[in-house]
Protein backbone atom coordinates (compact mmCIF):
# COMPACT_ATOMS: atom_id res chain seq x y z
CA UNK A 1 0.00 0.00 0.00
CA UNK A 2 0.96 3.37 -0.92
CA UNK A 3 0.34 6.35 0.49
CA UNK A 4 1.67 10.34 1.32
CA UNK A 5 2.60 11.07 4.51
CA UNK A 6 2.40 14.77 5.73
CA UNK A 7 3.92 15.91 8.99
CA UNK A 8 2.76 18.84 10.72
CA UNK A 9 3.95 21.21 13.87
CA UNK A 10 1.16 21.73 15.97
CA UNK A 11 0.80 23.95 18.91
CA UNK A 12 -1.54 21.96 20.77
CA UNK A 13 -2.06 18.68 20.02
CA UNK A 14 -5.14 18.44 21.78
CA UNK A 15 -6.85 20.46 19.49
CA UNK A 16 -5.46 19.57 16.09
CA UNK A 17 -6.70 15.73 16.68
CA UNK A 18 -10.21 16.69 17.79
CA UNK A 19 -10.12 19.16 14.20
CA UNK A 20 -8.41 16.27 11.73
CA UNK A 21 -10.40 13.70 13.99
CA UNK A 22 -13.69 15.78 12.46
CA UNK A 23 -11.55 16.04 9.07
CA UNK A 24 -11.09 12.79 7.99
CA UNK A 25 -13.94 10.85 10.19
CA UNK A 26 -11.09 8.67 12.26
CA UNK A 27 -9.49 8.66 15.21
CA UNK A 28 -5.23 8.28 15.57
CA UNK A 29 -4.15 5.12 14.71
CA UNK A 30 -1.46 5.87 17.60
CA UNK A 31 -1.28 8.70 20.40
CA UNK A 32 1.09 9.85 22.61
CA UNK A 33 1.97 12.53 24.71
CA UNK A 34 2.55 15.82 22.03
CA UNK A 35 2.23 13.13 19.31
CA UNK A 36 -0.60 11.33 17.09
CA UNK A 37 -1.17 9.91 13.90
CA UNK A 38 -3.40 8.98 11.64
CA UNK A 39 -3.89 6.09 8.96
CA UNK A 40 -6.67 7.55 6.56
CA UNK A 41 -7.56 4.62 4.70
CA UNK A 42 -9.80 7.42 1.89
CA UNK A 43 -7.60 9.71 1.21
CA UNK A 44 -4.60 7.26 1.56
CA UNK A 45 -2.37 9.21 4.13
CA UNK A 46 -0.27 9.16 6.88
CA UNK A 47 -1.25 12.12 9.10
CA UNK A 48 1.43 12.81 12.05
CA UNK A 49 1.28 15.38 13.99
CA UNK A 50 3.90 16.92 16.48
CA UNK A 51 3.37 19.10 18.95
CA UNK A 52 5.47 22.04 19.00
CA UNK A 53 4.24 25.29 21.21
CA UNK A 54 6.35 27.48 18.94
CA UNK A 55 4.83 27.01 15.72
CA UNK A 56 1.98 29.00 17.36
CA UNK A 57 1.04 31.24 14.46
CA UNK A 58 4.74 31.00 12.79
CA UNK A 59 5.54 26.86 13.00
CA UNK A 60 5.00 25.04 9.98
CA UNK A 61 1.19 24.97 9.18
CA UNK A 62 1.38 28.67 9.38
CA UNK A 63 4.06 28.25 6.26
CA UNK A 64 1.74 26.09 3.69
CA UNK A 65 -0.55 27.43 0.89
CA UNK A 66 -2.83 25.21 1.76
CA UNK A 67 -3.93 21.14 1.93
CA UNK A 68 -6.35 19.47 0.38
CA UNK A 69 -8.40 16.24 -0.73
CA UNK A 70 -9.57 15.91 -4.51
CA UNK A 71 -12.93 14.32 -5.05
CA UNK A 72 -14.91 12.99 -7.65
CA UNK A 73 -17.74 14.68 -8.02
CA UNK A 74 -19.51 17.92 -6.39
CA UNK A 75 -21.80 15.54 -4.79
CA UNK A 76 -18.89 14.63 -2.99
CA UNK A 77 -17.94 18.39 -2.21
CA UNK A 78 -21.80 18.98 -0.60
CA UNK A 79 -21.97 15.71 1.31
CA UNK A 80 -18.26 16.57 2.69
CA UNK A 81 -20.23 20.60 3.02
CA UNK A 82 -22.38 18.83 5.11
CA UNK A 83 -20.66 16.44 6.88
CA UNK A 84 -17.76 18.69 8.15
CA UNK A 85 -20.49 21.27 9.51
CA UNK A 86 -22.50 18.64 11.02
CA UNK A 87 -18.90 18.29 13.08
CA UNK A 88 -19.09 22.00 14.34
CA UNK A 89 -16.11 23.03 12.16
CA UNK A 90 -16.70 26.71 10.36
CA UNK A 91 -17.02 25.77 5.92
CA UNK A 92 -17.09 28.42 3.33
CA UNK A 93 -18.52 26.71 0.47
CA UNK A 94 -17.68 28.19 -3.11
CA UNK A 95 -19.50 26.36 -6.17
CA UNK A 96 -18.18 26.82 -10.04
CA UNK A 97 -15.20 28.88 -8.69
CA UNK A 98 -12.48 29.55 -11.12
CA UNK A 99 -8.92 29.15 -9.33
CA UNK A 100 -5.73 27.07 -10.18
CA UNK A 101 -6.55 26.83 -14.22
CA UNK A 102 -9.53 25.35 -12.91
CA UNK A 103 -12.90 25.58 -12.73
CA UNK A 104 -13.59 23.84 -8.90
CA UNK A 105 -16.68 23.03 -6.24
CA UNK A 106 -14.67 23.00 -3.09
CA UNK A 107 -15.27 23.79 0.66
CA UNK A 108 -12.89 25.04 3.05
CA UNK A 109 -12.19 24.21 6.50
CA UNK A 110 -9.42 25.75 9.46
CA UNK A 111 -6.98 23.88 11.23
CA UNK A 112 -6.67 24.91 15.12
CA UNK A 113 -3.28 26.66 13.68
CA UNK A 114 -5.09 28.27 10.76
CA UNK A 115 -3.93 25.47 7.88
CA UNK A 116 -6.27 26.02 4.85
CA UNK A 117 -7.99 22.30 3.57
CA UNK A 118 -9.69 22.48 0.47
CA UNK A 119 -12.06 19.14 -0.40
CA UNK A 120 -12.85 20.03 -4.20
CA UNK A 121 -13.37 18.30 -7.39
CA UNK A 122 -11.94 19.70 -10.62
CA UNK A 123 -15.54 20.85 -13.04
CA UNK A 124 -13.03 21.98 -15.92
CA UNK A 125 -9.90 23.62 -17.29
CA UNK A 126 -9.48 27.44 -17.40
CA UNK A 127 -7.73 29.44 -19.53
CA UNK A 128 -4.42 31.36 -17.55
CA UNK A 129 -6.21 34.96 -17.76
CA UNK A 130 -9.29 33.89 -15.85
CA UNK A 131 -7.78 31.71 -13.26
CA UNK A 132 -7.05 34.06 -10.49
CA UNK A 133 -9.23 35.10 -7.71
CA UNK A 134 -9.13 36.42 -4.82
CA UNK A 135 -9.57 33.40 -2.51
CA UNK A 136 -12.44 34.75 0.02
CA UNK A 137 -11.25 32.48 3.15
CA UNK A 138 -8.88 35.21 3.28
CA UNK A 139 -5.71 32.30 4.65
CA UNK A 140 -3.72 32.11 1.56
CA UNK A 141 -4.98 29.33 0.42
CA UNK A 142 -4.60 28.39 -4.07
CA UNK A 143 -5.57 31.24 -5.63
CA UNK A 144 -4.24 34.88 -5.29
CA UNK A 145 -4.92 37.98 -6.36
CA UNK A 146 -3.03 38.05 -9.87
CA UNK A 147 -2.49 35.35 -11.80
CA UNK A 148 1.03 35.77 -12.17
CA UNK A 149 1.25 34.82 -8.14
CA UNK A 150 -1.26 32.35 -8.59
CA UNK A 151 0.88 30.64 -11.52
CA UNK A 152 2.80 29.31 -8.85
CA UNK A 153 0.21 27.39 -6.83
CA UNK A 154 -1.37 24.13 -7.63
């Protein structure tokens, strides 16, 4: 089996499991004291997180774009919608958005350390010149203001 692991600072581990706990619909496949991780069987990924009271607003989720899961289908996008408010965690849904050379339905979610996650599905391909947007979650997630900045993304 195959799968990406991503390893993040947290600055209170506490409160990043209960968020990716809500994220991903599992619990830590092993948890210790400033330590968990996950085995997400859908997404495949290994999720480990490390508690580190520094990266408080400058540790390494504070330094990412932003994360995300690709779905199928925008179906998939609303029941996530859905499912992710259901677990008390703030979304900001955008539908038909245009961001990434992409058209994309996608919701967006906050870590406890302010990490952007996307869960989108790709609609279509845009042309360069219409791709950038400002992205209204206003954390610096994919898409930017000019689409010479957002040429770099994605």
């Amino acid at each position: 089996m195959s799968r990406v692991q991503l390893a993040l600072n947290v600055s209170n581990i506490d409160e990043a499991v209960t968020f990716y706990s809500k994220l991903f619909g599992a619990e830590p496949a092993k948890r210790r004291a400033g330590y968990a991780n996950f085995a997400i069987a859908d997404p495949p990924l290994k999720l480990v997180l490390i508690e580190d009271e520094t990266s408080r607003g400058h540790g390494t989720a504070s330094a990412l774009n932003h994360l995300g899961v690709e779905v199928s289908t925008s179906e998939d996008v609303m029941a996530a919608t859905a499912r992710l408010a259901g677990e008390g965690l703030a979304t900001t849904l955008e539908e038909s958005t245009t961001c990434c050379y992409a058209v994309q339905d996608k919701v967006w979610v906050h870590d406890p350390n302010g990490a952007p996650w996307e869960v989108y599905t790709v609609l279509a391909d845009a042309p360069a010149e219409e791709s950038a947007v400002i992205n209204p979650v206003g954390a610096n997630g994919c898409c930017s203001a000019s689409a010479s900045e957002s040429a770099a993304c994605c």
